[in-house]
N, C-alpha and C. Protein backbone atom coordinates (compact mmCIF):
# COMPACT_ATOMS: atom_id res chain seq x y z
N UNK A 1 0.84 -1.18 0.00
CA UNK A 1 0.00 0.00 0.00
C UNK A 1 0.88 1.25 0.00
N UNK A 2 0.25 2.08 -0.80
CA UNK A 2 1.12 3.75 -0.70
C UNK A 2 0.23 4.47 0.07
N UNK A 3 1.00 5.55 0.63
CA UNK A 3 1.13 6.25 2.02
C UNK A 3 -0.84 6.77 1.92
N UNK A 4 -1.71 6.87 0.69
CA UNK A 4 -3.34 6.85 0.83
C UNK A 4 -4.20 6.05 1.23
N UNK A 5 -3.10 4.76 1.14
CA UNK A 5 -4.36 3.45 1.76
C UNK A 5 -4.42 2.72 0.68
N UNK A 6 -4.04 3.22 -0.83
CA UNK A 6 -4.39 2.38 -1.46
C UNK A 6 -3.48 1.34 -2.23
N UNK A 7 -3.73 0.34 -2.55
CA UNK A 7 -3.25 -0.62 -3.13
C UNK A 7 -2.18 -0.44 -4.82
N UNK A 8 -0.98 -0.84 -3.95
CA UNK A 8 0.38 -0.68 -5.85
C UNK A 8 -0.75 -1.82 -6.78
N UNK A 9 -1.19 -2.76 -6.69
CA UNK A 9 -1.52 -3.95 -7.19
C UNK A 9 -2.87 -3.84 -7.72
N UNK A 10 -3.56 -3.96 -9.08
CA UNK A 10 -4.78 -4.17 -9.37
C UNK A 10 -5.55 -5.40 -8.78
N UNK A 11 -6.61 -5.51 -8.65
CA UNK A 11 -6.73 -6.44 -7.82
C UNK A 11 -6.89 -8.08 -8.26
N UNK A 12 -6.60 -7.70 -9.90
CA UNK A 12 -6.65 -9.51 -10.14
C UNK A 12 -4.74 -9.50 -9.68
N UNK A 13 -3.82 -8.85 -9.39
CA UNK A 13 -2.73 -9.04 -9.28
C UNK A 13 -2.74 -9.24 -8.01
N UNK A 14 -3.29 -8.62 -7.25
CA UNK A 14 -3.54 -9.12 -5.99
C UNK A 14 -4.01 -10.19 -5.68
N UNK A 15 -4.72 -10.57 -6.48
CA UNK A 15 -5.55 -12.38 -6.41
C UNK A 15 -4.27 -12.93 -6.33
N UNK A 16 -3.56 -12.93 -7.58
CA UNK A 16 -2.93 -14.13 -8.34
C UNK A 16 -1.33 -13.96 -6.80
N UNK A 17 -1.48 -12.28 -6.40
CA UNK A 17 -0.12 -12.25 -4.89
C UNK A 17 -0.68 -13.40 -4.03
N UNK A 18 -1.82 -13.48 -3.46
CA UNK A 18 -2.27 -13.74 -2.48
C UNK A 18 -1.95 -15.13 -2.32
N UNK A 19 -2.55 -15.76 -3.56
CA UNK A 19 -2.49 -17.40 -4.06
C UNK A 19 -1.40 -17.76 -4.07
N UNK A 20 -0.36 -16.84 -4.94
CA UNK A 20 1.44 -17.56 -4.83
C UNK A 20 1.54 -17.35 -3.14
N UNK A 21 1.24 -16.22 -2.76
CA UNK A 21 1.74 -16.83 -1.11
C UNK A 21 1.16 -17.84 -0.14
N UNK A 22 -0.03 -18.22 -0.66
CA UNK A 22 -0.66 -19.22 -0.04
C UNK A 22 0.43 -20.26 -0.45
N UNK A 23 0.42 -20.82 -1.73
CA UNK A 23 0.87 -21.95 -2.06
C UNK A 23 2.31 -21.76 -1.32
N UNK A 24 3.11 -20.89 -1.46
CA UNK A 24 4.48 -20.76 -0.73
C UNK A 24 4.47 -21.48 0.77
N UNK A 25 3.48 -20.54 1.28
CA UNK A 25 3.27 -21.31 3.12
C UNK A 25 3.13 -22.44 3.20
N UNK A 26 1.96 -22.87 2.26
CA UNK A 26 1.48 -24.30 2.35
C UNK A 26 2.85 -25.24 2.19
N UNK A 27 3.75 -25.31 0.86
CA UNK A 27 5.07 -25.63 0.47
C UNK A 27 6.09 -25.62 2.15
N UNK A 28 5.75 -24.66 2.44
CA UNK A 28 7.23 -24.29 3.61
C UNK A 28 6.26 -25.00 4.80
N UNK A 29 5.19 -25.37 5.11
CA UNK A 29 4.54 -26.03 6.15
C UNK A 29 4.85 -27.02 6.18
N UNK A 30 4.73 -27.62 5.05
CA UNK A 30 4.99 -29.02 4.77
C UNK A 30 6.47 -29.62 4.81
N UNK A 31 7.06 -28.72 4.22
CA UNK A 31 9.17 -28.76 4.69
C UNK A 31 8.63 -28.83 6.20
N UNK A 32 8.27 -28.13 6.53
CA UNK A 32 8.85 -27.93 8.36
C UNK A 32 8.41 -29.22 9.01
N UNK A 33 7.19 -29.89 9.09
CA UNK A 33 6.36 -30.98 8.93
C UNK A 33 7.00 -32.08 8.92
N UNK A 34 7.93 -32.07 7.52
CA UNK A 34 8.98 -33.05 7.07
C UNK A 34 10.38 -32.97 7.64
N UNK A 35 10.71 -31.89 8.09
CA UNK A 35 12.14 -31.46 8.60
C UNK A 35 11.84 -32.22 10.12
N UNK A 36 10.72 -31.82 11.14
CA UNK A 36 10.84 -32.16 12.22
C UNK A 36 10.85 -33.58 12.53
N UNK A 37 9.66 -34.56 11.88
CA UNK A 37 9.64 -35.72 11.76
C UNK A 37 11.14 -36.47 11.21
N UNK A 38 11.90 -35.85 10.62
CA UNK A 38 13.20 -35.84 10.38
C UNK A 38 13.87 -35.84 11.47
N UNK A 39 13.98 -35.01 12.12
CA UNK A 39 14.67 -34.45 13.13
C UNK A 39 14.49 -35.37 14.11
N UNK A 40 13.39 -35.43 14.48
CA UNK A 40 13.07 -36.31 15.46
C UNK A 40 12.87 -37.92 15.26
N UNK A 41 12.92 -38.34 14.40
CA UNK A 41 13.58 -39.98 14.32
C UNK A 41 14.83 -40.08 13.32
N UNK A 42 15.75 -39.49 13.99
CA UNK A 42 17.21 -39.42 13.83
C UNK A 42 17.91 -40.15 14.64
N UNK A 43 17.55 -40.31 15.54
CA UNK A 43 18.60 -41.33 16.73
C UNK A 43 19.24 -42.17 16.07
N UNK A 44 19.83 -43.11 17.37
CA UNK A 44 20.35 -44.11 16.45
C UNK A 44 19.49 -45.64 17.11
N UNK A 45 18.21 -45.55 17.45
CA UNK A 45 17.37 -46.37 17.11
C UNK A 45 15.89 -46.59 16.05
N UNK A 46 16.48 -45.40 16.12
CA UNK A 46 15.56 -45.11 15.09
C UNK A 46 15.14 -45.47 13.50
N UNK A 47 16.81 -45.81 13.43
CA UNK A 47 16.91 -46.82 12.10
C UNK A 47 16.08 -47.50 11.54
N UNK A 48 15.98 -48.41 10.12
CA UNK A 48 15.14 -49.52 9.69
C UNK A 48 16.04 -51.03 10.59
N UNK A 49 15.38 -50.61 11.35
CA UNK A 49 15.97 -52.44 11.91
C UNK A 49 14.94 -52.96 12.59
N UNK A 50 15.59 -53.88 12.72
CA UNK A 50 13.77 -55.33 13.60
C UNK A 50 13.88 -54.54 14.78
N UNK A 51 12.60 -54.09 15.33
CA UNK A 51 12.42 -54.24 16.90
C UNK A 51 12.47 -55.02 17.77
N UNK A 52 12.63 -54.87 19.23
CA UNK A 52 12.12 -56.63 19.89
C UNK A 52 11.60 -55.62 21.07
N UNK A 53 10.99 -56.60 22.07
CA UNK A 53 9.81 -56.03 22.71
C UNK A 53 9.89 -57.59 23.64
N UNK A 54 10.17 -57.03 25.02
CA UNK A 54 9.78 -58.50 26.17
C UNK A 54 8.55 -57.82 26.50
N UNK A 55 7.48 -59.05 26.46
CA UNK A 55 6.24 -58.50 27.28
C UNK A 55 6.11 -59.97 28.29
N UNK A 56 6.15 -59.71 29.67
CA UNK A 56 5.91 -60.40 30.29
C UNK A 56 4.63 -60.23 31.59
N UNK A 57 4.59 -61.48 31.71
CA UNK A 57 3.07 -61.79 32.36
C UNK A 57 2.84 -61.37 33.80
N UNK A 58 4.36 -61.36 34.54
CA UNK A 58 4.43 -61.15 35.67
C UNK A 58 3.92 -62.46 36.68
N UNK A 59 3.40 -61.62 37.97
CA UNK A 59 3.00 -62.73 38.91
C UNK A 59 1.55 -62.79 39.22
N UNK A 60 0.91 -62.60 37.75
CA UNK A 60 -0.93 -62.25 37.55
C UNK A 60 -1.37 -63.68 37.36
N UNK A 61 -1.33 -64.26 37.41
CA UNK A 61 -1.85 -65.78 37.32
C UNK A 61 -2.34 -66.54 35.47
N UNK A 62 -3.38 -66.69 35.25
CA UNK A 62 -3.82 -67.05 33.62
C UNK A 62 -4.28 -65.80 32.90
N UNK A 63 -5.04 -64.50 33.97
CA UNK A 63 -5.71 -63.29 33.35
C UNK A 63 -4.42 -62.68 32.96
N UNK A 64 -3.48 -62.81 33.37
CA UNK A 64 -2.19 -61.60 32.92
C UNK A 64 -1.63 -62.71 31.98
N UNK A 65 -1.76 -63.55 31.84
CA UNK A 65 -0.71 -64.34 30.81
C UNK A 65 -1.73 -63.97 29.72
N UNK A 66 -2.99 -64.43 29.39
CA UNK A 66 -4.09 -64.63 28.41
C UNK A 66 -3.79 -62.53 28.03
N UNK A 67 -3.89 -61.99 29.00
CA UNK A 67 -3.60 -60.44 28.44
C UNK A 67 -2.32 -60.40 27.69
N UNK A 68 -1.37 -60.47 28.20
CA UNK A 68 -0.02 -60.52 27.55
C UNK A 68 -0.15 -61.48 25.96
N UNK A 69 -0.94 -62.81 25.95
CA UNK A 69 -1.27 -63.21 24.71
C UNK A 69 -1.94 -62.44 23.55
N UNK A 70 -2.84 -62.00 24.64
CA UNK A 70 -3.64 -60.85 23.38
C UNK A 70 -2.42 -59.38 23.04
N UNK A 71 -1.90 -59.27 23.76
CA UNK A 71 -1.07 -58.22 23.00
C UNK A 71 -0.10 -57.83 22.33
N UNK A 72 0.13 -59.43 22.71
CA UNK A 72 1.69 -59.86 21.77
C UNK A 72 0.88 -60.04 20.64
N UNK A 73 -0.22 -60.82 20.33
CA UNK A 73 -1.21 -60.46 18.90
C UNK A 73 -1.31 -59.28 18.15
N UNK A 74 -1.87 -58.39 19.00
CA UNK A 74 -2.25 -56.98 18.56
C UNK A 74 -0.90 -56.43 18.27
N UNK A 75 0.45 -56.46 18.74
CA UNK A 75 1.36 -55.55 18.46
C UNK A 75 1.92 -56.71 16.66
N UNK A 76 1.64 -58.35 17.33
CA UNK A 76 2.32 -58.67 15.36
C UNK A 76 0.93 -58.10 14.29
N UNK A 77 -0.20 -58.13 14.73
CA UNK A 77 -0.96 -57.55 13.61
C UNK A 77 -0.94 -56.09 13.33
N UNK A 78 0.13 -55.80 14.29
CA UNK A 78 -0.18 -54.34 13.39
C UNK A 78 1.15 -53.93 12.77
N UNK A 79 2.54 -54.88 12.73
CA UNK A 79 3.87 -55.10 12.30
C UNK A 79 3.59 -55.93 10.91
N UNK A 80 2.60 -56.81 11.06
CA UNK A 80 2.37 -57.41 9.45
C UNK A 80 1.67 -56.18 8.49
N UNK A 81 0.68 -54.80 9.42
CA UNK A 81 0.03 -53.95 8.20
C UNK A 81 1.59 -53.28 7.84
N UNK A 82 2.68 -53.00 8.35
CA UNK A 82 3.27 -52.25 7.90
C UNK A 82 4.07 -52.38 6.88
């Protein structure tokens, strides 16, 4: 804007400003998005390697073993969707 209030830009030029800066943010949201998820499984377990996982039953009798069965299930069915 010049020092009257009004607009350097006709206003389909202003459309077409508005839109390139949308798409710009949207673009640089998505880097940042991608940078952090980056960032943050960087370790060094984070790697592609096998997991392992002890799940044990403790001193719960058949209800904590039969639980521990069901979840050693639920954690391979959801290692086979991946």
């Amino acid at each position: 804007d010049n020092n009257n209030g009004q607009s350097f830009l006709d206003p389909t030029e202003r459309a077409m400003f508005q839109e390139e800066c949308l798409t710009s943010l949207e673009a640089l949201w998505e880097d940042s998005r991608r940078f952090e998820l980056e960032t943050l499984m960087s370790g060094p377990y984070d790697r592609e390697t096998t997991a392992r996982m002890v799940l044990t039953a403790g001193a719960g009798g058949t209800e904590a073993n039969d639980w521990v069965s069901d979840l050693k299930r639920m954690y391979e069915r959801h290692g086979q969707k991946m």
